[in-house]
Protein backbone atom coordinates (compact mmCIF):
# COMPACT_ATOMS: atom_id res chain seq x y z
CA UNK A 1 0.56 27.77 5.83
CA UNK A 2 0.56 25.40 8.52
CA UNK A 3 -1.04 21.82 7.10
CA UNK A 4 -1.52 18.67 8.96
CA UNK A 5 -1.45 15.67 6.61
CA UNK A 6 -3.26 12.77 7.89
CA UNK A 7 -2.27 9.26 6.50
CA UNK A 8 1.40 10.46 5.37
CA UNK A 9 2.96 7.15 5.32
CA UNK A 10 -0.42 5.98 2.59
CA UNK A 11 -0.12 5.85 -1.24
CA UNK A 12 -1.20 9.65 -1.66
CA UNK A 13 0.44 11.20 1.55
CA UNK A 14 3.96 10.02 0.22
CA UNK A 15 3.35 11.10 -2.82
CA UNK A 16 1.59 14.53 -1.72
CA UNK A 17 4.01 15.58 1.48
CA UNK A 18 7.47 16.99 -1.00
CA UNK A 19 4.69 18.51 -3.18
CA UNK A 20 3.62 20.77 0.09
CA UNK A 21 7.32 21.33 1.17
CA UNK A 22 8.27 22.19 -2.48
CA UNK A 23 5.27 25.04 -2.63
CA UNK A 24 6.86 26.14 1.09
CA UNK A 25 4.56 24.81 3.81
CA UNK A 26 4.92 23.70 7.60
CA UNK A 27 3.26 20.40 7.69
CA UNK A 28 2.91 18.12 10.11
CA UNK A 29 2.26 14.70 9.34
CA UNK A 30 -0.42 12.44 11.40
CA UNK A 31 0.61 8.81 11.39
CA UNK A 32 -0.26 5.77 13.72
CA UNK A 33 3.17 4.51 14.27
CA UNK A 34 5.88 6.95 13.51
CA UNK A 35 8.48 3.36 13.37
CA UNK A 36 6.21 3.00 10.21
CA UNK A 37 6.85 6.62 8.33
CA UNK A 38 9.94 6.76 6.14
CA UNK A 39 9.74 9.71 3.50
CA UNK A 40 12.69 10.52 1.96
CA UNK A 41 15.25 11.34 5.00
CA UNK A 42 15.61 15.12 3.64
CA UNK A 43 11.69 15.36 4.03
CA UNK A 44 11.78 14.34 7.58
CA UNK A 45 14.02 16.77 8.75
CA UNK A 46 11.57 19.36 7.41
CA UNK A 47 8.47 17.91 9.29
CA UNK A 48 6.92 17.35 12.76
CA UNK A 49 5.59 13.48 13.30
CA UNK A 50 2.62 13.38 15.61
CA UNK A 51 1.02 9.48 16.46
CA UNK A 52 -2.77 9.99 16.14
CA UNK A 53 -5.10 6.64 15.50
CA UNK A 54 -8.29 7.71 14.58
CA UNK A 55 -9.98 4.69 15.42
CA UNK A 56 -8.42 5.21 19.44
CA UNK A 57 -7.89 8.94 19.84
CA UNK A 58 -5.95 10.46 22.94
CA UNK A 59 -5.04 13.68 24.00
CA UNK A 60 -5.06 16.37 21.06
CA UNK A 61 -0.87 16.78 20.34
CA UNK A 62 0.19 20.11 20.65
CA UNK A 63 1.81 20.48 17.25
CA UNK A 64 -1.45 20.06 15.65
CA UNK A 65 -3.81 23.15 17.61
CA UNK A 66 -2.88 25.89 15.24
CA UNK A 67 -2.49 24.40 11.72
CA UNK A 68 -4.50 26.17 9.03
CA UNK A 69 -5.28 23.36 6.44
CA UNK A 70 -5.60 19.52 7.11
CA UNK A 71 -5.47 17.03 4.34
CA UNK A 72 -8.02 13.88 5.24
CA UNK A 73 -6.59 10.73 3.84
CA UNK A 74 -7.89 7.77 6.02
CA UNK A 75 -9.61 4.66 4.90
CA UNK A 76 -9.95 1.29 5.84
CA UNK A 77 -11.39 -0.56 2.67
CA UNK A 78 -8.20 -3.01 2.23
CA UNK A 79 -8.75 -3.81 5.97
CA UNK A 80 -11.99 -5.60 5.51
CA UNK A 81 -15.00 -6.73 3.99
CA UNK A 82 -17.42 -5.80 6.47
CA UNK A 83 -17.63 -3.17 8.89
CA UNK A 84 -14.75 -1.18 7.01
CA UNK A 85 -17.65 1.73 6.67
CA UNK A 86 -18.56 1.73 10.08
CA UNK A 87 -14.58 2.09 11.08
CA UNK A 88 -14.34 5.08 8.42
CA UNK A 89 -17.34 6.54 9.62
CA UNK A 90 -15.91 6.33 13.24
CA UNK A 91 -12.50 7.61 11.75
CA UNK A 92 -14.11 10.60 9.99
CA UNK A 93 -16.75 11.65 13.28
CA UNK A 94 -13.20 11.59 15.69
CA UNK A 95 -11.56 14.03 12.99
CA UNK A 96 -13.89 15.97 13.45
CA UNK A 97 -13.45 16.16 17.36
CA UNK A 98 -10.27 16.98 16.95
CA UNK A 99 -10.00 19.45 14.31
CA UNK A 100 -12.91 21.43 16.65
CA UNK A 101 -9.99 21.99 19.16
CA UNK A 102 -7.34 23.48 16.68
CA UNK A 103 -7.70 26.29 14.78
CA UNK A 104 -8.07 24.59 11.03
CA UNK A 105 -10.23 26.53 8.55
CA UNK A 106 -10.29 23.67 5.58
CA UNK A 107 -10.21 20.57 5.35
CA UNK A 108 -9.28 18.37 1.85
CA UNK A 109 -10.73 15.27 1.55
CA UNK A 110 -10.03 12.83 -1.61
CA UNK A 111 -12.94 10.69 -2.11
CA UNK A 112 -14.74 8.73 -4.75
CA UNK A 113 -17.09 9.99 -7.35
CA UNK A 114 -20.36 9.15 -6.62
CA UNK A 115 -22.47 10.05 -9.57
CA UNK A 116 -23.98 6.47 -9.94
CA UNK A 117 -27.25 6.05 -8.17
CA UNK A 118 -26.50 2.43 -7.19
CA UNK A 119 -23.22 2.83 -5.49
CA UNK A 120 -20.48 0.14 -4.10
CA UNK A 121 -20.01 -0.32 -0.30
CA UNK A 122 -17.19 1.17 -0.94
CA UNK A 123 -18.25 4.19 -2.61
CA UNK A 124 -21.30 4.73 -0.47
CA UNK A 125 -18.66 4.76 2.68
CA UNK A 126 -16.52 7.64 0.75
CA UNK A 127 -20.16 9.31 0.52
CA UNK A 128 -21.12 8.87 4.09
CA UNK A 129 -17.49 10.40 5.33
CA UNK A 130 -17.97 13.11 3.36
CA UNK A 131 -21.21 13.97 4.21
CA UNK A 132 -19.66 13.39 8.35
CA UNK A 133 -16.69 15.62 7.40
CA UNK A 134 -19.46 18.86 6.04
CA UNK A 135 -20.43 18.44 9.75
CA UNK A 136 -17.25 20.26 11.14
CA UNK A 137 -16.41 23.05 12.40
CA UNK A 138 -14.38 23.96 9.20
CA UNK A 139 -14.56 24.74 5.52
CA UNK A 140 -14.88 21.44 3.66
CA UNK A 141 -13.46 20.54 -0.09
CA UNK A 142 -13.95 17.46 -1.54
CA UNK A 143 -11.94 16.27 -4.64
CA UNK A 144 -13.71 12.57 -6.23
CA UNK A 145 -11.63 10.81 -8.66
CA UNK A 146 -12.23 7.44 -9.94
CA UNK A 147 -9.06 4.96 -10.69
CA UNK A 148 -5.58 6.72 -9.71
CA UNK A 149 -3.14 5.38 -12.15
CA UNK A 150 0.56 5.65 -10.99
CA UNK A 151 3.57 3.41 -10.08
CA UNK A 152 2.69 1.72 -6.64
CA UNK A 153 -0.75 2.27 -6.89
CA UNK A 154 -3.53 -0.37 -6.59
CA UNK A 155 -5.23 0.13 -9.84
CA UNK A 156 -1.86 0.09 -11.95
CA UNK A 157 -0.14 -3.03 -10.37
CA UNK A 158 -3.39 -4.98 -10.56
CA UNK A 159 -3.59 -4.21 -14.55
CA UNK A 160 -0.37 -4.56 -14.41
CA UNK A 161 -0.23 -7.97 -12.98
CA UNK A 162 -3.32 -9.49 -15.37
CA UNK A 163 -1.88 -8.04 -18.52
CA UNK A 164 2.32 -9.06 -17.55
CA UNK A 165 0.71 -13.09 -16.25
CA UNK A 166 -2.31 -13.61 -18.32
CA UNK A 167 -2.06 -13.31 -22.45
CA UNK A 168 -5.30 -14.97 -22.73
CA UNK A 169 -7.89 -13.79 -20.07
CA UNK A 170 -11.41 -15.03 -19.34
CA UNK A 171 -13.13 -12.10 -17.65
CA UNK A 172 -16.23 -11.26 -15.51
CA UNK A 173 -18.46 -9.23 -17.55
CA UNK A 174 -17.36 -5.93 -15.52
CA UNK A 175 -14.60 -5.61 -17.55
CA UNK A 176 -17.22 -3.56 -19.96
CA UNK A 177 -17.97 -0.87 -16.89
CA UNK A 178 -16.65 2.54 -17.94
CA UNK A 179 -14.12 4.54 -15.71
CA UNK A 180 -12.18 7.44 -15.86
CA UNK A 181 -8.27 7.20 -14.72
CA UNK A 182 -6.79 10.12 -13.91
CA UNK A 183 -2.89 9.90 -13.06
CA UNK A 184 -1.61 10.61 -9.83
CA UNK A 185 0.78 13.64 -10.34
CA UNK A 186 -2.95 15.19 -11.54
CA UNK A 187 -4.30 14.19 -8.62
CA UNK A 188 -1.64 15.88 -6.52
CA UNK A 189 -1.72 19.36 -8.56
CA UNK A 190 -5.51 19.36 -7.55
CA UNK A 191 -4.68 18.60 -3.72
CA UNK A 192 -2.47 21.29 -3.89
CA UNK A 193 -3.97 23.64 -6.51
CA UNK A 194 -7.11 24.06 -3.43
CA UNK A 195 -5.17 25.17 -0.63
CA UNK A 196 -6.60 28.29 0.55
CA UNK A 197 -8.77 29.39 -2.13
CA UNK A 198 -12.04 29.95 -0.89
CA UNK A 199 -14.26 29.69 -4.12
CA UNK A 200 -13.60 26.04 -3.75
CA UNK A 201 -14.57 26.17 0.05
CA UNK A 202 -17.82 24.00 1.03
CA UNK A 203 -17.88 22.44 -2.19
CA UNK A 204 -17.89 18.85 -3.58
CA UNK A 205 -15.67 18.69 -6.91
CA UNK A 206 -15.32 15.53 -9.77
CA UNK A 207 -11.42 15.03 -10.91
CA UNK A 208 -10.99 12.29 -13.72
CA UNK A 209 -8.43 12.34 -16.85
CA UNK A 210 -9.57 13.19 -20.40
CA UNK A 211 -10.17 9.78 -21.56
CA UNK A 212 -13.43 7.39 -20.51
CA UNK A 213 -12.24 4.14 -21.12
CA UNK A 214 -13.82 0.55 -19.88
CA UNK A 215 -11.93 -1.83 -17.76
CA UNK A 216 -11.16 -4.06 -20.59
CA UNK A 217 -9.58 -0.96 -22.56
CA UNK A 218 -7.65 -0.20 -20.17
CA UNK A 219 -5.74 -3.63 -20.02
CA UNK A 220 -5.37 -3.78 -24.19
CA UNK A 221 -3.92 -0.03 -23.96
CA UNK A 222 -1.68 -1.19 -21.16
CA UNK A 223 -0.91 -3.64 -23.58
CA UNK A 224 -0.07 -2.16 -26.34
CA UNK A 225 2.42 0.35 -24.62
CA UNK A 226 4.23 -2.91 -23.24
CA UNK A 227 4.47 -4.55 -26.90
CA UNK A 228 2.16 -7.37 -25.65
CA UNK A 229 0.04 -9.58 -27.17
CA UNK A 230 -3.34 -9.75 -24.91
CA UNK A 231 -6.88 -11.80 -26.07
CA UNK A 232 -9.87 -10.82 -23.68
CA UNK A 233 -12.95 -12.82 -23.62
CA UNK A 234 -15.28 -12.10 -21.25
CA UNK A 235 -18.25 -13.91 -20.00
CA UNK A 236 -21.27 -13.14 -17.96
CA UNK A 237 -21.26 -16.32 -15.55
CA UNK A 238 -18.52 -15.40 -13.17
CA UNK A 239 -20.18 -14.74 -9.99
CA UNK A 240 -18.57 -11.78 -7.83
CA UNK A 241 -17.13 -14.02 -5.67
CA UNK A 242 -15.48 -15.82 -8.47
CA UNK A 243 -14.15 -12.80 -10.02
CA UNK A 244 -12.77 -11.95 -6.46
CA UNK A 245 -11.19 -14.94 -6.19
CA UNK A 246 -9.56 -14.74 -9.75
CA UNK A 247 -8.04 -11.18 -8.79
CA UNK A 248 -6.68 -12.62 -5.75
CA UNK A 249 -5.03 -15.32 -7.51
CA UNK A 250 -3.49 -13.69 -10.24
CA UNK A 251 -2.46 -10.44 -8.62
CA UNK A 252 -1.10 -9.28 -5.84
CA UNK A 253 -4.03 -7.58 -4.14
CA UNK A 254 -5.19 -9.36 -1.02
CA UNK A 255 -8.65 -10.63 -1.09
CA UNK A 256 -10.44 -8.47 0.89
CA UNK A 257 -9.23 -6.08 -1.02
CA UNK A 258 -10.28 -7.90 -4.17
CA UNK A 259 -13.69 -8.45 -2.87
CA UNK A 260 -14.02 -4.67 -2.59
CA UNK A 261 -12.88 -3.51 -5.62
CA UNK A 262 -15.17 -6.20 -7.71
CA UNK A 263 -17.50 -4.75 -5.99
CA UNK A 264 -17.08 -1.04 -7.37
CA UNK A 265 -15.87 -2.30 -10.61
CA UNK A 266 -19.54 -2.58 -11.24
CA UNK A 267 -20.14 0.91 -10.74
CA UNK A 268 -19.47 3.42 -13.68
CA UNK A 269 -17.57 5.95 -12.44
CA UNK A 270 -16.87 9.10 -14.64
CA UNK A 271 -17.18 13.10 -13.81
CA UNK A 272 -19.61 14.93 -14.37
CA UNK A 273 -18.34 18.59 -14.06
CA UNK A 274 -14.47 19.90 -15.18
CA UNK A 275 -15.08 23.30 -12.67
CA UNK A 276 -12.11 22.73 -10.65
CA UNK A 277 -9.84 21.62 -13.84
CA UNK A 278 -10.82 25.02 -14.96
CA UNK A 279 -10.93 26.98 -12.12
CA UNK A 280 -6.86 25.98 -11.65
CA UNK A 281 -6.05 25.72 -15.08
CA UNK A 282 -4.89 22.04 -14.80
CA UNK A 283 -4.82 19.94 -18.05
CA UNK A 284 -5.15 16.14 -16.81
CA UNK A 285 -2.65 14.12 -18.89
CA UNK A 286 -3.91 10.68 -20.92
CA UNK A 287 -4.36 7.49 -19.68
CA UNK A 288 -1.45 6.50 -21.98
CA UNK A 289 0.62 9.07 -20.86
CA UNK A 290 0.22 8.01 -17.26
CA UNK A 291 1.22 4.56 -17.70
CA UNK A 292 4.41 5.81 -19.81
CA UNK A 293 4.82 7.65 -16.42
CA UNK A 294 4.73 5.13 -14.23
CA UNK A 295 7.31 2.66 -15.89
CA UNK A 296 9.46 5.58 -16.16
CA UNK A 297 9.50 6.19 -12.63
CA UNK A 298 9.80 1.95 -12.33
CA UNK A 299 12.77 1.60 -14.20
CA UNK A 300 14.21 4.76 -12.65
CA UNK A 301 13.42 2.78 -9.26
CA UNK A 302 11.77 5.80 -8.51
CA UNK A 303 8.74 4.36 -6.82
CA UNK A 304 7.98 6.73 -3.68
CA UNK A 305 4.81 4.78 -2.20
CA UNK A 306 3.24 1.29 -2.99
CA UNK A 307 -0.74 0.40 -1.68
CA UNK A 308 1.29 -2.95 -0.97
CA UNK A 309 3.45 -1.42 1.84
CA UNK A 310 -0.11 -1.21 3.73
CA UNK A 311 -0.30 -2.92 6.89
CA UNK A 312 -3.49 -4.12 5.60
CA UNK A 313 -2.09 -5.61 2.55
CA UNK A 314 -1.13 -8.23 4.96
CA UNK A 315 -2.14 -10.64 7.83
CA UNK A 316 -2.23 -7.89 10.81
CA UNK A 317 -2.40 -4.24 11.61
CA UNK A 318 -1.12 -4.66 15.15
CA UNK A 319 1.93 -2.27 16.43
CA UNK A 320 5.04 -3.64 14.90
CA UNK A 321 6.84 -3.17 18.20
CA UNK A 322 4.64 -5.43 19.14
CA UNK A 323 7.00 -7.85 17.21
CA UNK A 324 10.14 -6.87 17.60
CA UNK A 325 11.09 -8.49 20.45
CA UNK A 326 11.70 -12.32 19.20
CA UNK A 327 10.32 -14.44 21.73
CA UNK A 328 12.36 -17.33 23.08
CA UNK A 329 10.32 -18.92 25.26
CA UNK A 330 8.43 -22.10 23.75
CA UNK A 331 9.72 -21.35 20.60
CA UNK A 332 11.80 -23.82 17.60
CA UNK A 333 14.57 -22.56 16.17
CA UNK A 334 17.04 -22.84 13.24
CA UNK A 335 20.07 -21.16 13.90
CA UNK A 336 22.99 -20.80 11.13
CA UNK A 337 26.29 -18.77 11.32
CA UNK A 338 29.06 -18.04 8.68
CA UNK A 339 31.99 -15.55 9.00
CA UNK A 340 32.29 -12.88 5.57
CA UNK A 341 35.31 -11.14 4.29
CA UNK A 342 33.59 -8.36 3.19
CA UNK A 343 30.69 -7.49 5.11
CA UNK A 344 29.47 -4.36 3.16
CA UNK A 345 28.75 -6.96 0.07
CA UNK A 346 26.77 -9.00 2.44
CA UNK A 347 24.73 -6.51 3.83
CA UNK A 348 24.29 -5.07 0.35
CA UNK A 349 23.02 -8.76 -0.51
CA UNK A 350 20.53 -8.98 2.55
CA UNK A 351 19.33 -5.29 1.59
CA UNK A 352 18.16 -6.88 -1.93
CA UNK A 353 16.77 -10.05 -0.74
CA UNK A 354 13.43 -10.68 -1.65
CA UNK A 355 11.32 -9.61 -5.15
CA UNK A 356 13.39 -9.84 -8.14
CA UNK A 357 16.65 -10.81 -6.47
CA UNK A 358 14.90 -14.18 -4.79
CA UNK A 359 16.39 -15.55 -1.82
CA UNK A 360 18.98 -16.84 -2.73
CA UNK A 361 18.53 -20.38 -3.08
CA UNK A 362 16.16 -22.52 -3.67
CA UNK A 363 13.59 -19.92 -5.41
CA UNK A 364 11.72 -22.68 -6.51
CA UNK A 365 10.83 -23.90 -3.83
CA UNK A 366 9.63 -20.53 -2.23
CA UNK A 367 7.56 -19.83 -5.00
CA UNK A 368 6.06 -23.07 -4.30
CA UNK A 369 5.27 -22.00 -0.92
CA UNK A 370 3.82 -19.00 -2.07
CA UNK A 371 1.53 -20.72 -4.51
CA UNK A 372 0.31 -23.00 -1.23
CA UNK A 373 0.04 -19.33 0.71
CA UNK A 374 -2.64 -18.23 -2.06
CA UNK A 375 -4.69 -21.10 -1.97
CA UNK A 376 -4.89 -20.90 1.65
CA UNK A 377 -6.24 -17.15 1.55
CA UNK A 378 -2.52 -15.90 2.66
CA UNK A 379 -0.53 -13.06 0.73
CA UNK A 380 1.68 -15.67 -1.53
CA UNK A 381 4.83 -14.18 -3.11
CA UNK A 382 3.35 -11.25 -5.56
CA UNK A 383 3.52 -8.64 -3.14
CA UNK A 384 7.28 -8.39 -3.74
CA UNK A 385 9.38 -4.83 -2.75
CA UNK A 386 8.72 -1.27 -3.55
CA UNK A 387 12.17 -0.57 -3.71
CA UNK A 388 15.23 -2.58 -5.02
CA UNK A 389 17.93 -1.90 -2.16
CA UNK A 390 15.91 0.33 0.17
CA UNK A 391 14.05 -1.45 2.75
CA UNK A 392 12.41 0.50 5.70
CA UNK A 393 10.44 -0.76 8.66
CA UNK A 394 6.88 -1.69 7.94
CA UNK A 395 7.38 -3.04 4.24
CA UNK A 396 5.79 -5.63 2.77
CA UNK A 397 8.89 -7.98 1.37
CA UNK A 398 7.54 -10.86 -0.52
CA UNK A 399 5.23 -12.71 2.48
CA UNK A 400 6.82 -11.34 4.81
CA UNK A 401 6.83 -7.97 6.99
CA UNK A 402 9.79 -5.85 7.28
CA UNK A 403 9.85 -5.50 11.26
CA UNK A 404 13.90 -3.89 11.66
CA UNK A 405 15.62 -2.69 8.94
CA UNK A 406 19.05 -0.62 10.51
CA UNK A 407 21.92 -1.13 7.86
CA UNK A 408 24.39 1.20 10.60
CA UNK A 409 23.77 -1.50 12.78
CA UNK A 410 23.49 -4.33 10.48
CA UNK A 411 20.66 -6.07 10.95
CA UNK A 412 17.64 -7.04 9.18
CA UNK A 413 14.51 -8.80 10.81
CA UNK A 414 11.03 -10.10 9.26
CA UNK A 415 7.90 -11.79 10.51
CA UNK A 416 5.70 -13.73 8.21
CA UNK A 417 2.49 -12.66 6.97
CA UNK A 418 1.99 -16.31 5.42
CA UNK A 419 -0.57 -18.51 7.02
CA UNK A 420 1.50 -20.55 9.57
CA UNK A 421 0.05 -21.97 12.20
CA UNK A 422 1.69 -19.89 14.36
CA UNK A 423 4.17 -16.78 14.34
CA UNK A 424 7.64 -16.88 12.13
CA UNK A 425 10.58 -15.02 12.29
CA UNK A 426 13.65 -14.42 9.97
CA UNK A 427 16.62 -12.55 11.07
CA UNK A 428 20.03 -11.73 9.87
CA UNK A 429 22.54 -10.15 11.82
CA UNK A 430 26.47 -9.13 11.03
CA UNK A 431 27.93 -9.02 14.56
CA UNK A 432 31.57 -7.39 15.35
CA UNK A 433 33.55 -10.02 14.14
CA UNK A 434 31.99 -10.00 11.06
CA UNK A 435 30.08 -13.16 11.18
CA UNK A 436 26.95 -13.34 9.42
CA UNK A 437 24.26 -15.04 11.69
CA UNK A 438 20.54 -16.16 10.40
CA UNK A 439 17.84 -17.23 12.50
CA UNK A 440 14.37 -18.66 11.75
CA UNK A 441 12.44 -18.41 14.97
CA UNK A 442 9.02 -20.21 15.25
CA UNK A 443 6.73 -20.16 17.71
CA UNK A 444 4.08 -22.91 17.27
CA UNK A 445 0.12 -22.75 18.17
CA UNK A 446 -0.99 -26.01 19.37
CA UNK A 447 -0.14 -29.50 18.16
CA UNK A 448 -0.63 -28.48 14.30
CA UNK A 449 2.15 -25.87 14.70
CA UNK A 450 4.65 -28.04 16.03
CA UNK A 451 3.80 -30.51 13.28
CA UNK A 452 4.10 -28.27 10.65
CA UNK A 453 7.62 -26.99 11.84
CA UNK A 454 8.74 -31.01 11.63
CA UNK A 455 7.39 -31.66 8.77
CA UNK A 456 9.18 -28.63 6.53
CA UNK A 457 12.57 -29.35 8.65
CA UNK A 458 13.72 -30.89 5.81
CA UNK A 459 13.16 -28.29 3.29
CA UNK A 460 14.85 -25.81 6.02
CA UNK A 461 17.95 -27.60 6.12
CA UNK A 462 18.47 -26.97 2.69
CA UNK A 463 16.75 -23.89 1.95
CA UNK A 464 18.48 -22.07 4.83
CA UNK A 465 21.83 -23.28 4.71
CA UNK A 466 21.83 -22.81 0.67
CA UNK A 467 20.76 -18.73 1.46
CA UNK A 468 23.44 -18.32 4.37
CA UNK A 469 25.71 -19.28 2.09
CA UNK A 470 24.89 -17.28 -1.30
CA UNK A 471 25.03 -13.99 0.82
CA UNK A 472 27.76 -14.59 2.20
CA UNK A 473 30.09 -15.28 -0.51
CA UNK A 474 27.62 -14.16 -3.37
């Protein structure tokens, strides 16, 4: 079959796209930059990229008029904590548009459960799309699952992050609300498992693992498969803007992002019917078993998508080319240059900056800078890398954006997501003499911005001479 995949460079359409070219499908993935989509390079020899935003449609691409299945996996929920249901309502009505002028006959949509009567924002949104989506011109299945537990996604790194950082934990009292996680390789043998079958065509459908488990369960079983020690006492005071504060600060999730999922964490969500695990003979694995998964794939540095690597993880969700091209004009600068004797090592060093590795020199004091970052409602340092030499255009790295990341041509360039009053750039460049050149480029709003770049001069003599010279001789 011919399948469009919308969202392919998101958490699930990584994760989902080898699954579809494993079972021997022609899909052709919908994404809003293609600079941004980096699947394995053997996938993307076996696909067609088409640019399609949703939010801004165009012309309908060619490529797309005679697919047979779409897969609908756009949302906006890290993106704000306002009119993100209006923008996925929007979203879901333009799909709809376009999927009248191809020849589609079902569309797969992974939403929420909502079996709750008083629903989240966020879970009434997944309703309302759903209910836009039976609207088309198309046969509709909907798969609802609750908290997706694999490496990369949200709901494992945040756990993650609490139980790792906190062994004592004061908690808001939804730490009692009941859930059921289902991992993510279930959820992609049920995105699969409905292709074409017809009994599941018009119909709504509840996916969830075998265990119901509350919030605060989940962190002590976490726990105890990572041989820690973890007290957990919770207490009813902490307003929802507190407790959306204290995810913000202790993980890595950004705080819209928090805001929203405090928000549903309220809500009990757990399935009500096991047709479809029946219907394709799928046995959901433990909650256990899932997070054994996920540090296997970890340790294997086998991560294929992180929720982090979201352009909404961070401070925009402009074009990146929009970036590319470092300004000169009115800008400061700190310009450094060193010539390597091997320049392979070097590179190998850049490629690994960031996350685990540090920068270098001087982590100290970046982590201090990402500890300001978080108290001014900026991304801070927890974001960190998906991968730990692999870098690709559009990652998050730390607090900063992966802008150009070509290796052939040997050179790496980021722009910072931290709150700066103004816009930052880092670059590093091996030229053909082999000398190693790093820039900071800053361009300053107003009278703050030029302030702020005099009064850290100090630290950047230091800080950026110290790193320029660590890569280069290691």
């Amino acid at each position: 079959m011919k399948i469009l995949l919308t969202g392919a460079n998101g958490y699930i359409g990584l994760r989902l796209l080898p699954q579809l070219l494993e079972l021997g499908h022609e899909v052709v993935c919908a994404v809003r930059d293609r600079n941004r989509f980096f699947p394995n390079k053997e996938f993307l020899d076996q696909v067609e990229v088409v640019e399609i935003d949703f939010l801004d449609p165009a012309t309908i691409p060619e490529a797309i008029k005679n697919i047979d299945v779409a897969y609908y996996l756009i949302h906006s929920m890290s993106a704000s904590t306002t009119d993100f249901d209006s923008k996925e309502a929007a979203a879901a009505t333009t799909f709809n548009k376009i999927m009248a002028g191809t020849s589609v006959q079902q569309v797969i949509y992974l939403s929420g459960i909502v079996n709750n009567e008083d629903l989240s924002k966020h879970l009434k949104s997944r309703k309302k799309v759903e209910d836009i989506l039976y609207g088309g011109a198309f046969k509709l299945t909907v798969l609802r699952a609750a908290i997706i537990v694999g490496s990369g996604s949200s709901s494992f790194e945040i756990i993650r992050d609490l139980c790792e950082k906190l062994p004592v934990m004061v908690t808001p009292s939804w730490v009692r609300t009941k859930c059921q996680p289902i991992a993510i390789r279930d959820v992609i043998f049920f995105l699969t498992g409905v292709i074409g079958k017809e009994e599941c065509y018009n119909k709504s459908f509840d996916i969830g693992g075998p265990n119901i488990v509350s919030y605060r369960e989940m962190m002590m079983q976490y726990s105890e498969i990572r041989d820690l020690k973890l007290w957990i006492i919770d207490v009813p005071f902490l307003s929802p803007k507190l407790s959306s504060y204290w995810l913000y600060f202790v993980t890595s999730t950004s705080y819209k992002l928090a805001q929203n999922l405090v928000d549903s964490m309220r809500v009990e969500v757990i399935t009500q019917d096991t047709r479809l695990q029946r219907m394709l003979e799928i046995k959901p694995i433990s909650y256990k078993k899932a997070i054994q998964l996920a540090f296997f794939k970890i340790e294997q540095n086998q991560v294929v998508s992180s929720w982090k690597d979201s352009m909404s993880s961070g401070r925009f969700r402009n074009d990146l080319n929009k970036y590319i091209q470092v300004p000169t004009f009115g800008c400061l600068k700190d310009a450094q240059s060193i010539e390597v004797e091997n320049p392979d090592q070097v590179l190998d060093r850049i490629w690994a900056i960031g996350g685990s590795t540090g920068w270098y020199y001087g982590n100290w004091l970046w982590k201090i800078r990402g500890y300001m970052d978080k108290l001014f409602g900026g991304v801070g340092l927890r974001r960190g890398r998906t991968h730990m030499q692999q870098i690709n255009s559009g990652d998050s790295l730390d607090f900063w954006r992966v802008l150009l990341a070509d290796k052939e041509g040997k050179r790496l360039l980021l722009f910072a997501e931290m709150k700066v009053p103004g816009e930052a750039w880092l670059e590093f460049e091996i030229d053909d003499k082999n000398i190693l050149h790093q820039t900071a480029t800053f361009r300053p709003r107003g009278l703050w911005g030029r302030l702020y770049w005099y009064v850290m001069l100090p630290f950047h003599y230091f800080i950026f001479e110290g790193m320029l010279n660590k890569i280069a001789k290691g």
